[in-house]
N, C-alpha and C. Protein backbone atom coordinates (compact mmCIF):
# COMPACT_ATOMS: atom_id res chain seq x y z
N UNK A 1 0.43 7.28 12.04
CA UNK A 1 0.29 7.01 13.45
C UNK A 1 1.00 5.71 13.84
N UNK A 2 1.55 4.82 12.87
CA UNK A 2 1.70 3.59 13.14
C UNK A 2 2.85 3.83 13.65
N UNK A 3 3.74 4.76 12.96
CA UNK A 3 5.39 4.87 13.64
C UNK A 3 5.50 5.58 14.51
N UNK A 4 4.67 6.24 15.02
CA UNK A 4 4.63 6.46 16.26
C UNK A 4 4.63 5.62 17.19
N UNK A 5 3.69 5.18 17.04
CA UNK A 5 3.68 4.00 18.05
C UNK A 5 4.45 2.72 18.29
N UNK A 6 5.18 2.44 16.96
CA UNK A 6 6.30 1.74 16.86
C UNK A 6 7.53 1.68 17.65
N UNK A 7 7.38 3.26 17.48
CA UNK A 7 8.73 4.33 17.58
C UNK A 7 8.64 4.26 19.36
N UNK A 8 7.47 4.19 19.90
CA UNK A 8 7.01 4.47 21.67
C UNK A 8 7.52 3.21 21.45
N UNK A 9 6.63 2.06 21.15
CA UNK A 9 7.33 0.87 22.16
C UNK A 9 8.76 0.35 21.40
N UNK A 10 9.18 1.11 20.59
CA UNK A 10 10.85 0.07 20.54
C UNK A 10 11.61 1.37 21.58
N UNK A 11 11.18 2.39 21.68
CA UNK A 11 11.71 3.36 22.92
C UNK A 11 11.66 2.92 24.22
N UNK A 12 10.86 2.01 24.68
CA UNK A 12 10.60 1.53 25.75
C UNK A 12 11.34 -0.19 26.30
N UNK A 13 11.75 -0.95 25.12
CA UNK A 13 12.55 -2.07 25.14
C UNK A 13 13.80 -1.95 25.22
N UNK A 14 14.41 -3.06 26.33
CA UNK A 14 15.69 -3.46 26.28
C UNK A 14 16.62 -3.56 25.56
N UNK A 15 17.57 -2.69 25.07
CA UNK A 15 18.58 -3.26 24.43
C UNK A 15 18.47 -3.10 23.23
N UNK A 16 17.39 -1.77 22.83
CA UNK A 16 16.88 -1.28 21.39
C UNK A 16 18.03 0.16 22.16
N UNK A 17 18.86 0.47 21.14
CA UNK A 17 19.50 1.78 21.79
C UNK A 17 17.85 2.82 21.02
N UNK A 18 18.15 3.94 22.21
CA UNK A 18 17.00 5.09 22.05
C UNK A 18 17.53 5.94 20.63
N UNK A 19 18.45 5.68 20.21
CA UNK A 19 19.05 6.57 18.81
C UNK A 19 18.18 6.14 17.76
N UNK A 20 18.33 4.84 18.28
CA UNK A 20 17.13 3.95 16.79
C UNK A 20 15.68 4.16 17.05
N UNK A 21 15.24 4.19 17.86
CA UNK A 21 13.85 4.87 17.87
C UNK A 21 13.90 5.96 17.46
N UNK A 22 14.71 7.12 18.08
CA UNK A 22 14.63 8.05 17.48
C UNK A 22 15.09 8.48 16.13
N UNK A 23 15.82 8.29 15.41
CA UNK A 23 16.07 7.95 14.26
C UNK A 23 14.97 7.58 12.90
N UNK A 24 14.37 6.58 13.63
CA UNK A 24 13.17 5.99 12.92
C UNK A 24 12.36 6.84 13.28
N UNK A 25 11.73 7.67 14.18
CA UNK A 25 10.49 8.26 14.35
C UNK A 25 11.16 9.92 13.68
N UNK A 26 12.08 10.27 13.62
CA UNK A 26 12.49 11.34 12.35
C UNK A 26 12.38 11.03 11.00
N UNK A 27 13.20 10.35 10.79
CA UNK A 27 12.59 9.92 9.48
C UNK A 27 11.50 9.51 8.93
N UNK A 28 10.60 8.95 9.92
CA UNK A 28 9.04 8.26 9.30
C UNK A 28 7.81 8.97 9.43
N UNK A 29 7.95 10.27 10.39
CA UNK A 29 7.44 11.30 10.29
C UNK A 29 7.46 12.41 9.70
N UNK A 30 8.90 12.46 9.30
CA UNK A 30 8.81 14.02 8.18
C UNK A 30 8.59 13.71 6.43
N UNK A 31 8.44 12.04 6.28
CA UNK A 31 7.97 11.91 4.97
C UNK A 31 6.61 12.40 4.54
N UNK A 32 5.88 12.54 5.71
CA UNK A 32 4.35 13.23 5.21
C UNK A 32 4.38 14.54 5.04
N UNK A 33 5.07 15.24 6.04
CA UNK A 33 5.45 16.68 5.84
C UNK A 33 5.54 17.01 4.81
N UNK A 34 6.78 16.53 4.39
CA UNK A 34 7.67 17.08 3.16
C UNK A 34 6.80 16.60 1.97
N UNK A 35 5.86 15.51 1.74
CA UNK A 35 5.17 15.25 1.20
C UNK A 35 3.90 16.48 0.94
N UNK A 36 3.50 17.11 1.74
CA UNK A 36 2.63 18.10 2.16
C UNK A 36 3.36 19.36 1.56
N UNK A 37 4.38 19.60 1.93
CA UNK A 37 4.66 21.10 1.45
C UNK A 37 5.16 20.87 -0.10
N UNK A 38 5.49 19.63 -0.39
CA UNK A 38 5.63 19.70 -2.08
C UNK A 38 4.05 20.09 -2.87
N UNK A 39 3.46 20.05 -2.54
CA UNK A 39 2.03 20.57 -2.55
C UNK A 39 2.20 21.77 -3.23
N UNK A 40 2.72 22.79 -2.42
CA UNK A 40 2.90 24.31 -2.28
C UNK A 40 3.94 24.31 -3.65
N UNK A 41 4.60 23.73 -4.01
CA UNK A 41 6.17 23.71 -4.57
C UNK A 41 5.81 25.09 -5.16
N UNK A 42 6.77 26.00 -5.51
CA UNK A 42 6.80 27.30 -6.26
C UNK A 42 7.10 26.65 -7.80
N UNK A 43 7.50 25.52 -7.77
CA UNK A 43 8.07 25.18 -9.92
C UNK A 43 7.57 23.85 -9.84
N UNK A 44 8.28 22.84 -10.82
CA UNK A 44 7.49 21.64 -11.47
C UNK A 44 9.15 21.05 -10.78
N UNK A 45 10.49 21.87 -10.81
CA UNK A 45 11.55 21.15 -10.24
C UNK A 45 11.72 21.31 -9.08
N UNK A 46 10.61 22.46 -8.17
CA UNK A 46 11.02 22.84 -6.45
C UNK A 46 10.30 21.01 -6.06
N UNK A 47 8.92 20.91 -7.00
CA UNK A 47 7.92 20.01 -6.58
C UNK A 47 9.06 18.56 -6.37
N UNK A 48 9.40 18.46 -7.97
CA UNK A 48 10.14 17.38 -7.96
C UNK A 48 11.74 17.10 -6.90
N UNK A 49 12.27 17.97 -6.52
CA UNK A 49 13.05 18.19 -5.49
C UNK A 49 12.46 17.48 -4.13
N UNK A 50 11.40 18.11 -3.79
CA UNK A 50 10.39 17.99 -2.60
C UNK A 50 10.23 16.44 -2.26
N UNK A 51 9.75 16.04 -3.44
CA UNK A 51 9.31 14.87 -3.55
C UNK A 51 11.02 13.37 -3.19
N UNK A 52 11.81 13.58 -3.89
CA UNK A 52 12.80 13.21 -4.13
C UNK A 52 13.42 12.93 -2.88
N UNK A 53 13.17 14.09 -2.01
CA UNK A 53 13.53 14.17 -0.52
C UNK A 53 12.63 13.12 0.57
N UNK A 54 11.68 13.20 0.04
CA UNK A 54 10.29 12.40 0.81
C UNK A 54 10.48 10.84 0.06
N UNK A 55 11.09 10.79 -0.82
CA UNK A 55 11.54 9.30 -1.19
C UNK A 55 12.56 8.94 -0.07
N UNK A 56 13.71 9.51 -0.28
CA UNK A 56 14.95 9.19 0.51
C UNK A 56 14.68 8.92 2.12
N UNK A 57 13.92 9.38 2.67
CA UNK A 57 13.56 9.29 4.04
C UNK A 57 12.41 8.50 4.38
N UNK A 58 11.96 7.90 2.95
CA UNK A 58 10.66 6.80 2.96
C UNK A 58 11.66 5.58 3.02
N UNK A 59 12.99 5.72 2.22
CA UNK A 59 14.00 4.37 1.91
C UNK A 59 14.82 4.41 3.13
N UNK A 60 15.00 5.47 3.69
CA UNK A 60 16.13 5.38 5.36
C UNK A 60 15.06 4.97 6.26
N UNK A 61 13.76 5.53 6.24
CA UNK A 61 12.61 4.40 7.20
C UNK A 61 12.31 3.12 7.30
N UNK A 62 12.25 2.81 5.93
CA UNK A 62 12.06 1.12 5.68
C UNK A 62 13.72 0.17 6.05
N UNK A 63 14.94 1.02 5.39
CA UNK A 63 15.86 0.36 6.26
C UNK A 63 16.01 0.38 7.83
């Protein structure tokens, strides 16, 4: 919930272009997702795939 709300008020400031909010609120939201459906994984490498993906978009969030 936090990047959400992050994501609202840097959407709402001056001179933050709206790409970067949005940007950040894609990426910082589909790490739980994808986190969630590795759950389901059909193998031990769909899982590890899954996961791998939910790293990369945990490391493009924090940058």
């Amino acid at each position: 919930m936090r990047i959400t709300k992050l994501c609202s008020y840097l959407d709402k400031q001056p001179g933050t272009p709206k790409l970067l909010a949005a940007q950040l609120f894609s990426s910082g939201t589909s790490i739980g997702a994808i986190i969630e459906e590795s759950q389901s994984a059909e193998s031990n490498r769909d899982f590890i795939s899954k996961q791998s993906i939910a790293l990369k978009e945990a490391k493009e969030t924090r940058y």
